[in-house]
Protein backbone atom coordinates (compact mmCIF):
# COMPACT_ATOMS: atom_id res chain seq x y z
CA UNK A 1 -16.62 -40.49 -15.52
CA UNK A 2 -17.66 -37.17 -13.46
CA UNK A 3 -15.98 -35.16 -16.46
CA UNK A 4 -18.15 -36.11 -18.92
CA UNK A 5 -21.09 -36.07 -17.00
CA UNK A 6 -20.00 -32.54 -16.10
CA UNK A 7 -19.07 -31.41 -19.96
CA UNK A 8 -22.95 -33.01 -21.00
CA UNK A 9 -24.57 -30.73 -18.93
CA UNK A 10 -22.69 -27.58 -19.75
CA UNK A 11 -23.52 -28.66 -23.45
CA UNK A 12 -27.12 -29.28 -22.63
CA UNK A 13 -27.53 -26.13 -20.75
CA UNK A 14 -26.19 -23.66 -23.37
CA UNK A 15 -28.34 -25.40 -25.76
CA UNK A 16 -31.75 -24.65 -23.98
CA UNK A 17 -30.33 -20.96 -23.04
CA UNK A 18 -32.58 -18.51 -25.88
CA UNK A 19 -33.12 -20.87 -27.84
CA UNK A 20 -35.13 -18.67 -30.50
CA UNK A 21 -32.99 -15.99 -30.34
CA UNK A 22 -30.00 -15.42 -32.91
CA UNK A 23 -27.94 -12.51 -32.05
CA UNK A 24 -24.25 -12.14 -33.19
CA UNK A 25 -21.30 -11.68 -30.97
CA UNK A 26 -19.72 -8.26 -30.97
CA UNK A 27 -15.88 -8.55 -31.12
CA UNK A 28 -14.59 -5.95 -34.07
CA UNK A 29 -12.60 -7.12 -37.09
CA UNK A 30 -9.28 -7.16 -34.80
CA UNK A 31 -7.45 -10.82 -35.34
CA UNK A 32 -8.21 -13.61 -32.82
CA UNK A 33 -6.09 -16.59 -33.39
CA UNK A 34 -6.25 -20.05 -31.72
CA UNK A 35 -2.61 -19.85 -30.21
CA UNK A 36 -3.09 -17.35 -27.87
CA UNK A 37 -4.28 -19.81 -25.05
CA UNK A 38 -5.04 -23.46 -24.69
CA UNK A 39 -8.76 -22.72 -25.21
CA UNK A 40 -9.55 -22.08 -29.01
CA UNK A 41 -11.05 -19.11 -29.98
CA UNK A 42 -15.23 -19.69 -30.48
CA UNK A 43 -14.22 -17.27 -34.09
CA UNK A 44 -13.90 -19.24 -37.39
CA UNK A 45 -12.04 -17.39 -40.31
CA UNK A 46 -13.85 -15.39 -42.15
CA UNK A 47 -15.14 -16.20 -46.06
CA UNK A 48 -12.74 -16.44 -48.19
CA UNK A 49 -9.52 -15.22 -45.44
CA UNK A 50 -6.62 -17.00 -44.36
CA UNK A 51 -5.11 -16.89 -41.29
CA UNK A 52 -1.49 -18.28 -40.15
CA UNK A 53 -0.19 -19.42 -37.05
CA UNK A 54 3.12 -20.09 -35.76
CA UNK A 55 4.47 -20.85 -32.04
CA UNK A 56 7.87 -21.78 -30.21
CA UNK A 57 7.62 -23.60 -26.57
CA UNK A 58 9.90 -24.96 -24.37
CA UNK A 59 8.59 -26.94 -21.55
CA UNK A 60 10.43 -27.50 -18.38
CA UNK A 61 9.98 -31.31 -17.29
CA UNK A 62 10.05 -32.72 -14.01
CA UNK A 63 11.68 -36.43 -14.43
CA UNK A 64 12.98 -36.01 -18.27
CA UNK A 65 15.02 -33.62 -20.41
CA UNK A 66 12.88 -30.50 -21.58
CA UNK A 67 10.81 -30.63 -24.79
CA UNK A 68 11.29 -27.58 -27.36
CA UNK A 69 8.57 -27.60 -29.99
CA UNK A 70 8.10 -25.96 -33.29
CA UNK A 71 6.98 -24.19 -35.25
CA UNK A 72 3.56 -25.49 -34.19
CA UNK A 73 2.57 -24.42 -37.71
CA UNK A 74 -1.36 -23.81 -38.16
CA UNK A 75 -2.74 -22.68 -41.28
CA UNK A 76 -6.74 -21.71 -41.37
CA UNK A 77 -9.20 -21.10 -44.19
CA UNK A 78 -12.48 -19.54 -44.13
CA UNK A 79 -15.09 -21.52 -45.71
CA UNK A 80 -18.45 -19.50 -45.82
CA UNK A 81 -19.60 -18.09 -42.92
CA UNK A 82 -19.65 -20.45 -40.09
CA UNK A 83 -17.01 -23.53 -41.25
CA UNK A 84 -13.18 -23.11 -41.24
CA UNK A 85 -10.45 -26.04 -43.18
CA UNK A 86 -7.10 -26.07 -41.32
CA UNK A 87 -3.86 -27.43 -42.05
CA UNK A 88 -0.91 -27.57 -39.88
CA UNK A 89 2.48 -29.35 -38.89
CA UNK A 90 4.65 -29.63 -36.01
CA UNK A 91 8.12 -30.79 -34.72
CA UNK A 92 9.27 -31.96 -31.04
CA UNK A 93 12.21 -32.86 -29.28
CA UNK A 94 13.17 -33.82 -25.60
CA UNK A 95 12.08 -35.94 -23.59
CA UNK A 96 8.50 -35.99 -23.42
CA UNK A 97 5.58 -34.69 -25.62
CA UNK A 98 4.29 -31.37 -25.24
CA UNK A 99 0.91 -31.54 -23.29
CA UNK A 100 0.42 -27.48 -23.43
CA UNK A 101 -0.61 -26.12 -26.66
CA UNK A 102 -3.68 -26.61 -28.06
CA UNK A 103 -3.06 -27.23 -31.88
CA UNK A 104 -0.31 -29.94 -30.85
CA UNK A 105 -1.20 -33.36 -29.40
CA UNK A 106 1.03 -35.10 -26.54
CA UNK A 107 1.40 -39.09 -25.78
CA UNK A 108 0.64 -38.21 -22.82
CA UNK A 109 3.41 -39.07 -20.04
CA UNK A 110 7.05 -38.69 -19.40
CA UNK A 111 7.61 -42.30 -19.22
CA UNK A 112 9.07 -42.96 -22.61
CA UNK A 113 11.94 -40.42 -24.02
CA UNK A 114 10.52 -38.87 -27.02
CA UNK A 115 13.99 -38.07 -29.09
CA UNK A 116 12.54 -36.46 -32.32
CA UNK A 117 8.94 -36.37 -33.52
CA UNK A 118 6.78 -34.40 -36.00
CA UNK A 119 3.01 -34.80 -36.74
CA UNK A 120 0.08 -33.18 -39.41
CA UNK A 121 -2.90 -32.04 -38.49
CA UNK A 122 -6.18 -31.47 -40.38
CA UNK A 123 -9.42 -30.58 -39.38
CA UNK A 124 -12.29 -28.13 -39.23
CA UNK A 125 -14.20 -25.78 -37.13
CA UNK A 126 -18.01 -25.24 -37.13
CA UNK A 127 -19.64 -21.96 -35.39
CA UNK A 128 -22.76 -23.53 -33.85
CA UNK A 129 -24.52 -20.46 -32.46
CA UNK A 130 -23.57 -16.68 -32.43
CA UNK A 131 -23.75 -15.06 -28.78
CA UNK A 132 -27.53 -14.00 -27.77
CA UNK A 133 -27.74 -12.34 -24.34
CA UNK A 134 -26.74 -14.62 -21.94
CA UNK A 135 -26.28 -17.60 -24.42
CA UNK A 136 -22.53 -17.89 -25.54
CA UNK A 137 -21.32 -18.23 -28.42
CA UNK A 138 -20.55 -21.59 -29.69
CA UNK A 139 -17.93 -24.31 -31.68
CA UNK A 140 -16.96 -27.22 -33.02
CA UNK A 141 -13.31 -28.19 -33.73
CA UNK A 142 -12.48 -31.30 -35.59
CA UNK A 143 -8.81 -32.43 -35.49
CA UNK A 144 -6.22 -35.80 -36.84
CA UNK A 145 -3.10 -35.83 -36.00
CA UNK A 146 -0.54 -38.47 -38.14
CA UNK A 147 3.07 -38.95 -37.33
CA UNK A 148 5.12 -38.24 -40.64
CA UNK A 149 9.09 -39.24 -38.12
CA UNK A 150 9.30 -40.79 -35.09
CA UNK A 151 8.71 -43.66 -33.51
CA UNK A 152 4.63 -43.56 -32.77
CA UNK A 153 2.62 -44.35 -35.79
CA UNK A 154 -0.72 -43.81 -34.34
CA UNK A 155 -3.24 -41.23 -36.41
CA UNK A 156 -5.31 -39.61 -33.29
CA UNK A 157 -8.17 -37.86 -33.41
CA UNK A 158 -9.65 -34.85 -31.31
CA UNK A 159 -13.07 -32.96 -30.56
CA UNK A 160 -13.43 -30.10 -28.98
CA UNK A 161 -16.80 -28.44 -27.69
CA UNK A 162 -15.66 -24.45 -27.44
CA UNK A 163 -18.23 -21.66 -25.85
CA UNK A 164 -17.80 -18.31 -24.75
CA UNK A 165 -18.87 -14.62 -24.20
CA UNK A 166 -17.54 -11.40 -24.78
CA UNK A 167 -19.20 -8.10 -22.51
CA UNK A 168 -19.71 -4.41 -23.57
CA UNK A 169 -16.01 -4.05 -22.27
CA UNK A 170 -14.69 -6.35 -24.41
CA UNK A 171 -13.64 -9.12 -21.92
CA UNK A 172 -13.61 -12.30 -23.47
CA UNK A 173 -14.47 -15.59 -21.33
CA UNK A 174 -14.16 -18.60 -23.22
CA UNK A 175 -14.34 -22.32 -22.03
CA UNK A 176 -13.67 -25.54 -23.53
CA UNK A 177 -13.81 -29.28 -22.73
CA UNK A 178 -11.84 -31.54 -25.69
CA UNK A 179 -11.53 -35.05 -25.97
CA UNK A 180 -8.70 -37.09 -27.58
CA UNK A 181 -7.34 -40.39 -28.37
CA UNK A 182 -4.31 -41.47 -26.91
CA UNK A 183 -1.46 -44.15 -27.14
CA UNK A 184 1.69 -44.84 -25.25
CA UNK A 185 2.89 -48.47 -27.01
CA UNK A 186 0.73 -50.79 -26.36
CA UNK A 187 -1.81 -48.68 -24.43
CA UNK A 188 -4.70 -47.43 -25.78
CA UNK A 189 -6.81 -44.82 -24.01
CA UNK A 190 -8.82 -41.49 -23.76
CA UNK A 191 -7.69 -38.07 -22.87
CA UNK A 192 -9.77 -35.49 -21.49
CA UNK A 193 -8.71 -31.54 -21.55
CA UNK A 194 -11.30 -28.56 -19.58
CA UNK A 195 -10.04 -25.39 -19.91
CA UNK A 196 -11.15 -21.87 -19.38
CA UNK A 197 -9.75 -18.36 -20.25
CA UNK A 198 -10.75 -14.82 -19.28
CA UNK A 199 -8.86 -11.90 -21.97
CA UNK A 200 -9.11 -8.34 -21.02
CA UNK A 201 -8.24 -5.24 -23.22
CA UNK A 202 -5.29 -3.13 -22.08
CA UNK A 203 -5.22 0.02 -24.22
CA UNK A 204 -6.13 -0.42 -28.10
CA UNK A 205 -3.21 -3.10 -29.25
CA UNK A 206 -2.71 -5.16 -25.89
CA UNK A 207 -4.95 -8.19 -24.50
CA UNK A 208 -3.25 -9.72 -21.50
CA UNK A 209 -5.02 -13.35 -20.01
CA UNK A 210 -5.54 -15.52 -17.62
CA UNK A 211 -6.28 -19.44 -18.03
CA UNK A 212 -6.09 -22.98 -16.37
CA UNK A 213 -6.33 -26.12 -18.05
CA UNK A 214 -5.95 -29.66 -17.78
CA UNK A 215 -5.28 -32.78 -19.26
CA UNK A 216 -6.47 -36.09 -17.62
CA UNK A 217 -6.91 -39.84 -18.81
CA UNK A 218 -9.38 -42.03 -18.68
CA UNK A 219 -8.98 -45.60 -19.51
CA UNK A 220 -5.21 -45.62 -18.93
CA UNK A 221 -3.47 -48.59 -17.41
CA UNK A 222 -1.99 -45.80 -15.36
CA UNK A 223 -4.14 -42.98 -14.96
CA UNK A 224 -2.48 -39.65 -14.94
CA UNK A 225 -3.85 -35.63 -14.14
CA UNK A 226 -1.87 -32.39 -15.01
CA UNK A 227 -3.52 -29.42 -13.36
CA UNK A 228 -1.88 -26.41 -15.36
CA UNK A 229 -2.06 -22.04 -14.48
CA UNK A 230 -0.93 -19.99 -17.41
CA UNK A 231 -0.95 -15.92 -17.89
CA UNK A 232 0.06 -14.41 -21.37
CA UNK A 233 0.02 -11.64 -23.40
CA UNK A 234 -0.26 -10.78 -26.89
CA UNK A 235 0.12 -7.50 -29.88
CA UNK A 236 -1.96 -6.19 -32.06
CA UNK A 237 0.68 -4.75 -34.60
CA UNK A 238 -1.93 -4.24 -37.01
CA UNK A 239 -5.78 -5.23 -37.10
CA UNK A 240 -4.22 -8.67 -38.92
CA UNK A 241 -1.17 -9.31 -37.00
CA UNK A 242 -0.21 -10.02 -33.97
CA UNK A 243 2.26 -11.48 -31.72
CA UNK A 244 1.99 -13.07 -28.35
CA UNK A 245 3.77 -14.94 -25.32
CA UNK A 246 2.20 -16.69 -22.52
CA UNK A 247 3.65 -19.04 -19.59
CA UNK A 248 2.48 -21.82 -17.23
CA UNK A 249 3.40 -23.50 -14.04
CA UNK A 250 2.36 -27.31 -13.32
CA UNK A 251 0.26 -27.64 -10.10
CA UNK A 252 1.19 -30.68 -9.62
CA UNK A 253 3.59 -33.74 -9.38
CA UNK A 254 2.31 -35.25 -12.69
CA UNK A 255 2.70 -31.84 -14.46
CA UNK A 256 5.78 -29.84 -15.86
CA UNK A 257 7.49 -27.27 -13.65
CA UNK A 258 7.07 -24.68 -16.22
CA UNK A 259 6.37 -23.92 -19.88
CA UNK A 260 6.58 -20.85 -21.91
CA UNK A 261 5.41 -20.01 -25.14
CA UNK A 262 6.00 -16.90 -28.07
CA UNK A 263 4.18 -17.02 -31.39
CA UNK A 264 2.58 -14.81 -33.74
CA UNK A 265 -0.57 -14.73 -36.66
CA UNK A 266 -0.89 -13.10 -39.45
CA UNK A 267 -4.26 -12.34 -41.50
CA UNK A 268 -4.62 -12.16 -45.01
């Protein structure tokens, strides 16, 4: 698949970029969360810390009833200085899974009406390599997500490659390519996710972004491709809390009309 060729050679290439040089990447002790955008942060909790994570979206389906989801419920742990634990739970109803937030897997499809579901995630993220120059920084994230109501009963299982840079101006850029497991019945399949997101400073409390994403399938008895454009927002109310909206529009036939999301994250 050209994907994976393409996701290879990113990987390859930011692995040969400096590779002597260890430099660290220069972001302040402000909070960066992972539901801000469908790209993770490349940031792992520091030593020690907590961080908690909570988000409400509604997504606007095409051919089925809408999907609300919550609370999207993510709770991270600093392990030493480069490895985060996380915990987290979620609940969905409507009539399809949600396929636009990154802590909360999807089956994929508006084919079957999805009445009332709720999974648990666990996982980890690694920092690989600290930004150096023009190297980015670079992560890990390790995810399984089991149904605990509902009527799927697979455990899936996710991996995503994260990398990014922030400039003197503090503009982040941030990119990610994550792969899944995915079922729908009988079918078992793949699920592939790119994603990039550019975050720019407004003031000292506001960061306002811009992303696109999307989800695609590979191995699917019908394959499928959303093509997704979000903006968003988000509050620093203190240096360990914030709170945050952003939307999205499906760019095509196979994607949602519309999504919006409003969370928060709190530090401690």
């Amino acid at each position: 698949m050209c994907l994976k060729r393409i996701s290879l050679l990113i990987f390859a290439t930011c692995l040969i970029t400096h590779p002597g040089a260890f430099c660290q990447r220069v972001l302040g002790e402000e909070l960066e969360t992972d539901r801000d955008s469908f790209t993770p942060a490349t940031t792992t909790v520091e030593d020690g810390r907590w961080i908690l994570e909570g988000a409400y979206s509604f997504i606007d389906n095409r051919s089925v009833r809408e999907t609300h989801s919550y609370p999207e419920l993510l709770l991270r742990r600093g392990v030493g200085d480069w490895l985060e634990l996380r915990w987290g739970w979620n609940y969905e109803v409507g009539g399809a899974g949600s396929p636009v937030s990154g802590n909360v897997p999807s089956e994929f499809g508006e084919e079957a009406e999805l009445e009332r579901e709720s999974r648990i995630s666990y996982g980890a993220k690694a920092l690989l390599l600290e930004q150096c120059d023009y190297r980015p920084e670079m992560a890990v994230l390790l995810q399984g997500y089991t149904p605990t109501s509902g009527e799927l009963s697979d455990t899936l299982m996710s991996a995503t490659y994260i990398f990014g840079w922030v400039t003197d101006e503090a503009i982040v850029w941030d990119s990610a390519i994550r792969y899944s497991t995915g079922s729908l019945e009988e079918d078992r399949f793949n699920v592939w996710a790119p994603s990039t997101v550019v975050k720019a400073p407004v003031g000292e409390r506001w960061k306002v972004h811009a992303e696109y994403f999307g989800i695609f399938s590979d191995g699917r008895e019908e394959e499928t491709a959303q093509h997704f454009f979000s903006p968003g927002a988000h509050y620093l109310i203190t240096p360990d809390t914030e709170i945050g909206f952003r939307v999205g529009w499906g760019l095509n036939d196979q994607s949602p009309n519309f999504f919006s999301n409003v969370g928060f994250g709190w530090r401690y």
